[in-house]
C-alpha atoms as a PDB file:
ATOM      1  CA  UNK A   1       0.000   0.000   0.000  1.00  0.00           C
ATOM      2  CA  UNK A   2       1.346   3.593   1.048  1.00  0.00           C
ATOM      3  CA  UNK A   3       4.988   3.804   1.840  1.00  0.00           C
ATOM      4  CA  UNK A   4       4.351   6.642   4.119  1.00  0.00           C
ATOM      5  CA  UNK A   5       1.256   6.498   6.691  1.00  0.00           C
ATOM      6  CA  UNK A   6       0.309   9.107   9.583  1.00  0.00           C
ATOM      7  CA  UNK A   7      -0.851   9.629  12.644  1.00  0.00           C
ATOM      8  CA  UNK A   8      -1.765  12.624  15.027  1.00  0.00           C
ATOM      9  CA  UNK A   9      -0.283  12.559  18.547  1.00  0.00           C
ATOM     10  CA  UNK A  10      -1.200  14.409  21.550  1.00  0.00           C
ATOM     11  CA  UNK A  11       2.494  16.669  22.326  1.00  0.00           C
ATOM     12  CA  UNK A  12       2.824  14.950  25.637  1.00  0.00           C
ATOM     13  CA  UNK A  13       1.780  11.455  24.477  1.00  0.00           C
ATOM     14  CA  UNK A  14       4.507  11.876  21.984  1.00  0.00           C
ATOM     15  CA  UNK A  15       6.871  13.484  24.778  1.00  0.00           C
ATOM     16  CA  UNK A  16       6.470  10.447  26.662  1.00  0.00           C
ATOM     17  CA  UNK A  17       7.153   8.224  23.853  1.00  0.00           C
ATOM     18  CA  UNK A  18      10.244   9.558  22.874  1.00  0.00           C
ATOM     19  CA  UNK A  19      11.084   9.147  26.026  1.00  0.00           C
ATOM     20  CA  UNK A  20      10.277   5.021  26.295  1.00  0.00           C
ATOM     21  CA  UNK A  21      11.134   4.913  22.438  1.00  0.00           C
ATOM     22  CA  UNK A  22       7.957   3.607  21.481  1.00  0.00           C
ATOM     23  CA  UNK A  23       4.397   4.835  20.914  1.00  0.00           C
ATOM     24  CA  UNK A  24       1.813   2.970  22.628  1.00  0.00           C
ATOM     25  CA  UNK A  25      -1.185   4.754  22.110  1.00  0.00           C
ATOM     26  CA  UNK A  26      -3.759   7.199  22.972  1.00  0.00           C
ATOM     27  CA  UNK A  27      -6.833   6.514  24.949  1.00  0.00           C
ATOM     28  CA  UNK A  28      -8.994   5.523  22.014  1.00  0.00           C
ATOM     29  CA  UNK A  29      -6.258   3.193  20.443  1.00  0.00           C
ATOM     30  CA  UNK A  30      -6.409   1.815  23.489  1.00  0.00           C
ATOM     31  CA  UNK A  31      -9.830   1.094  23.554  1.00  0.00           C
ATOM     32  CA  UNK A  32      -9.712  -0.226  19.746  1.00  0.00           C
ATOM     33  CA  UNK A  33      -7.121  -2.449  19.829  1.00  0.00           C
ATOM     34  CA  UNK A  34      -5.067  -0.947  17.422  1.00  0.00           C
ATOM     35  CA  UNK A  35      -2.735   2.321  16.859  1.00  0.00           C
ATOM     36  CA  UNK A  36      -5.138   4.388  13.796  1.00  0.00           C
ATOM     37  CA  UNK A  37      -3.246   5.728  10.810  1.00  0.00           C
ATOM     38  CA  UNK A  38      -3.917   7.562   7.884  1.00  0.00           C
ATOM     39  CA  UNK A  39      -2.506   8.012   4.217  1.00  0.00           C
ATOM     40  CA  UNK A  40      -2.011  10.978   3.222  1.00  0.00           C
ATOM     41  CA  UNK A  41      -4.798  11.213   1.319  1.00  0.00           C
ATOM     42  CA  UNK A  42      -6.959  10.072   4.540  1.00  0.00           C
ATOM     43  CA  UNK A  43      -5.004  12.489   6.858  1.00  0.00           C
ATOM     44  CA  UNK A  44      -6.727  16.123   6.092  1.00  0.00           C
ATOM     45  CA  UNK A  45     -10.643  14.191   6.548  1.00  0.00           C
ATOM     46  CA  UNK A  46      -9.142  12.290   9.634  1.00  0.00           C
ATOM     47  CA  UNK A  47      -8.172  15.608  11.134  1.00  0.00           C
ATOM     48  CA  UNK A  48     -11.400  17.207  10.610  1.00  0.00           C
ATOM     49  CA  UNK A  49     -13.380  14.357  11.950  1.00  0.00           C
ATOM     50  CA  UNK A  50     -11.170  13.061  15.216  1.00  0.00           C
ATOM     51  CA  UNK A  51      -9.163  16.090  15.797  1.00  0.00           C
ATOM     52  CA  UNK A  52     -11.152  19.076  14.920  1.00  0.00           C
ATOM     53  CA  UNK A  53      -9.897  22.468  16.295  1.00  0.00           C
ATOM     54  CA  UNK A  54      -7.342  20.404  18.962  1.00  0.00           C
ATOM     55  CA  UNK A  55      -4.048  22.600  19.109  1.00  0.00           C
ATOM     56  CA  UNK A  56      -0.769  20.890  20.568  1.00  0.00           C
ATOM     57  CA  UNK A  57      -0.458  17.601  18.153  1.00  0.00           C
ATOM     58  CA  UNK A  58       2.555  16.282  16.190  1.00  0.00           C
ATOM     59  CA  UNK A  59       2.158  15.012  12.810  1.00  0.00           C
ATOM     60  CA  UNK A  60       3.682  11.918  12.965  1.00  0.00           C
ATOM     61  CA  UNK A  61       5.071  10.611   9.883  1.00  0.00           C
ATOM     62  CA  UNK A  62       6.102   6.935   9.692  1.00  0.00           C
ATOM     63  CA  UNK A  63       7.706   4.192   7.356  1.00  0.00           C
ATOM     64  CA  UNK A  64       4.719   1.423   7.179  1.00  0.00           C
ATOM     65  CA  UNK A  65       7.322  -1.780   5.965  1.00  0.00           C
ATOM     66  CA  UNK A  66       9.093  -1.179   8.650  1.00  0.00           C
ATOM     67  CA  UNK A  67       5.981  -2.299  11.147  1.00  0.00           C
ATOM     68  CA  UNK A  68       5.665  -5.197   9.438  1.00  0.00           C
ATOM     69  CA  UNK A  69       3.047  -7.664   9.659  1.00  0.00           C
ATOM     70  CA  UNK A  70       1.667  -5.637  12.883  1.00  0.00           C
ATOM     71  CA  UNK A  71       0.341  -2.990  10.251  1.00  0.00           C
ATOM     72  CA  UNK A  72      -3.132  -4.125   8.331  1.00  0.00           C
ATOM     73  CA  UNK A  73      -4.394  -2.645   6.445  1.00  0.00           C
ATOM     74  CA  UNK A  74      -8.635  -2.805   7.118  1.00  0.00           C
ATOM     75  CA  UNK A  75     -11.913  -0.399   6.256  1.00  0.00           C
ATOM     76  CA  UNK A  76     -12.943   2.140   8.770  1.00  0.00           C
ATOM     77  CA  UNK A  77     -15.412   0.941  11.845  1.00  0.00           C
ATOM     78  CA  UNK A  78     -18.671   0.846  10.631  1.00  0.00           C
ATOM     79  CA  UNK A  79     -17.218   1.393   7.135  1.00  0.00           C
ATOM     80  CA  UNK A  80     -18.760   4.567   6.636  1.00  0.00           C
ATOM     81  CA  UNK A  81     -15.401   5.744   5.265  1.00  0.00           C
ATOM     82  CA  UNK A  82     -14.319   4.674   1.635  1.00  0.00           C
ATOM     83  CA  UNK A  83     -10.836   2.902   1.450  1.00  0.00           C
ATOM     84  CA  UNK A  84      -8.790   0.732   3.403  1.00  0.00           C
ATOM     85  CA  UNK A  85      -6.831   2.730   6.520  1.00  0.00           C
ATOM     86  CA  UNK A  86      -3.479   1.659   7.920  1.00  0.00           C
ATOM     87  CA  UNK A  87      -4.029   0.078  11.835  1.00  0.00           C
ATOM     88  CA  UNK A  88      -0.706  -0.936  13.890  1.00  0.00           C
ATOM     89  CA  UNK A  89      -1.545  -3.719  15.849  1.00  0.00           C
ATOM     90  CA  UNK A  90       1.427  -2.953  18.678  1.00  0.00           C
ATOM     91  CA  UNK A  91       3.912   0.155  19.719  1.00  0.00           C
ATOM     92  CA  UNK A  92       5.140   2.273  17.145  1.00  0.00           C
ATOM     93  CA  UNK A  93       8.696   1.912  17.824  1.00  0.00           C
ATOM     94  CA  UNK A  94      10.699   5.360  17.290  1.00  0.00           C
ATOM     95  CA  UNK A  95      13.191   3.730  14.592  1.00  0.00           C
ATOM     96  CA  UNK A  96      10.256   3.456  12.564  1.00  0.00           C
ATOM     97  CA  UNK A  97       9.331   7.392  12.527  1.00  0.00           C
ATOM     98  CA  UNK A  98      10.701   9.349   9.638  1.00  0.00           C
ATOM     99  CA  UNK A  99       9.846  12.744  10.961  1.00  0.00           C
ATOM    100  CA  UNK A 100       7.529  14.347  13.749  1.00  0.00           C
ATOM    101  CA  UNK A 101       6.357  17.762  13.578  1.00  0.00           C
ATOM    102  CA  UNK A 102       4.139  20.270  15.274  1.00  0.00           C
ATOM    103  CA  UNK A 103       0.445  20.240  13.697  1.00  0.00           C
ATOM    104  CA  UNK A 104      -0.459  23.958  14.374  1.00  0.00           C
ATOM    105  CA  UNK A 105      -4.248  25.337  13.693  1.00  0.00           C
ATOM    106  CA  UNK A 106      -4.911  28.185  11.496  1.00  0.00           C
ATOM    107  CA  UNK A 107      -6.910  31.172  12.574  1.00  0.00           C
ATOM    108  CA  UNK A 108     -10.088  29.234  10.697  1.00  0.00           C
ATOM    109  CA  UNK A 109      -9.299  26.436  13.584  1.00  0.00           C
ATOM    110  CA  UNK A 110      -8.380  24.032  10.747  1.00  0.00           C
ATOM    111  CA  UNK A 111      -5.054  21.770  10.913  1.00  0.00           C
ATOM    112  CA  UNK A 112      -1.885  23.914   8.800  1.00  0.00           C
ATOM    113  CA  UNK A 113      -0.209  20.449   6.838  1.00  0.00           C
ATOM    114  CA  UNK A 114       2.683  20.650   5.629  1.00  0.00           C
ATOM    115  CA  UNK A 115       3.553  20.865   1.503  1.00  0.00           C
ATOM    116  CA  UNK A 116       3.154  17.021   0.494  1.00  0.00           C
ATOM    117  CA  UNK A 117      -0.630  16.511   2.103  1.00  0.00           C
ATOM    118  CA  UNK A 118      -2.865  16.694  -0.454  1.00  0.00           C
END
């Protein structure tokens, strides 16, 4: 599938992970099972549904073959969502991050991306 997938991390979730070297998870990834991804195609709708007008998250930016078979690749819950979305099944470990960066809001409230997010 995508060789790059993404996911949007609370800033002191992702403190703390950096600090164990491995993401384990917010709350509701918790509660699902799974770590929730997005392509970046997925990312900008993702945003606007689960993270609407939340200031203080990293874009995190991650190599999916190097997760392995941990990452599937499965329709959203209740499949109200076209496509297939990338789910980690386990930690993100660190070694598999290819960048991190603050996800500011504009003064509309909506996520800034950066260049490359369509």
């Amino acid at each position: 599938m995508e060789p790059l997938i993404y996911t949007m991390v609370r800033a002191a979730d992702w403190r703390e992970a950096e600090a164990a070297g491995a993401y384990r998870g917010s709350a509701d990834d918790r509660r699902d099972g799974f770590l929730h991804f997005s392509t970046a195609a997925q990312l900008r709708a993702s945003a606007a549904k689960h993270r609407a007008g939340e200031a203080d998250l990293v874009l995190v930016e991650a190599e999916a073959a190097a997760l392995g078979p941990a990452l599937r690749w499965e329709p959203a819950a209740g499949g109200k969502r076209p496509g297939l979305f990338p789910h980690l099944y386990g930690a993100l470990p660190l070694s598999a991050v290819r960048s991190a960066a603050a996800l500011p809001l504009g003064a509309d409230g909506a996520h800034l991306f950066p260049p490359g997010i369509p």
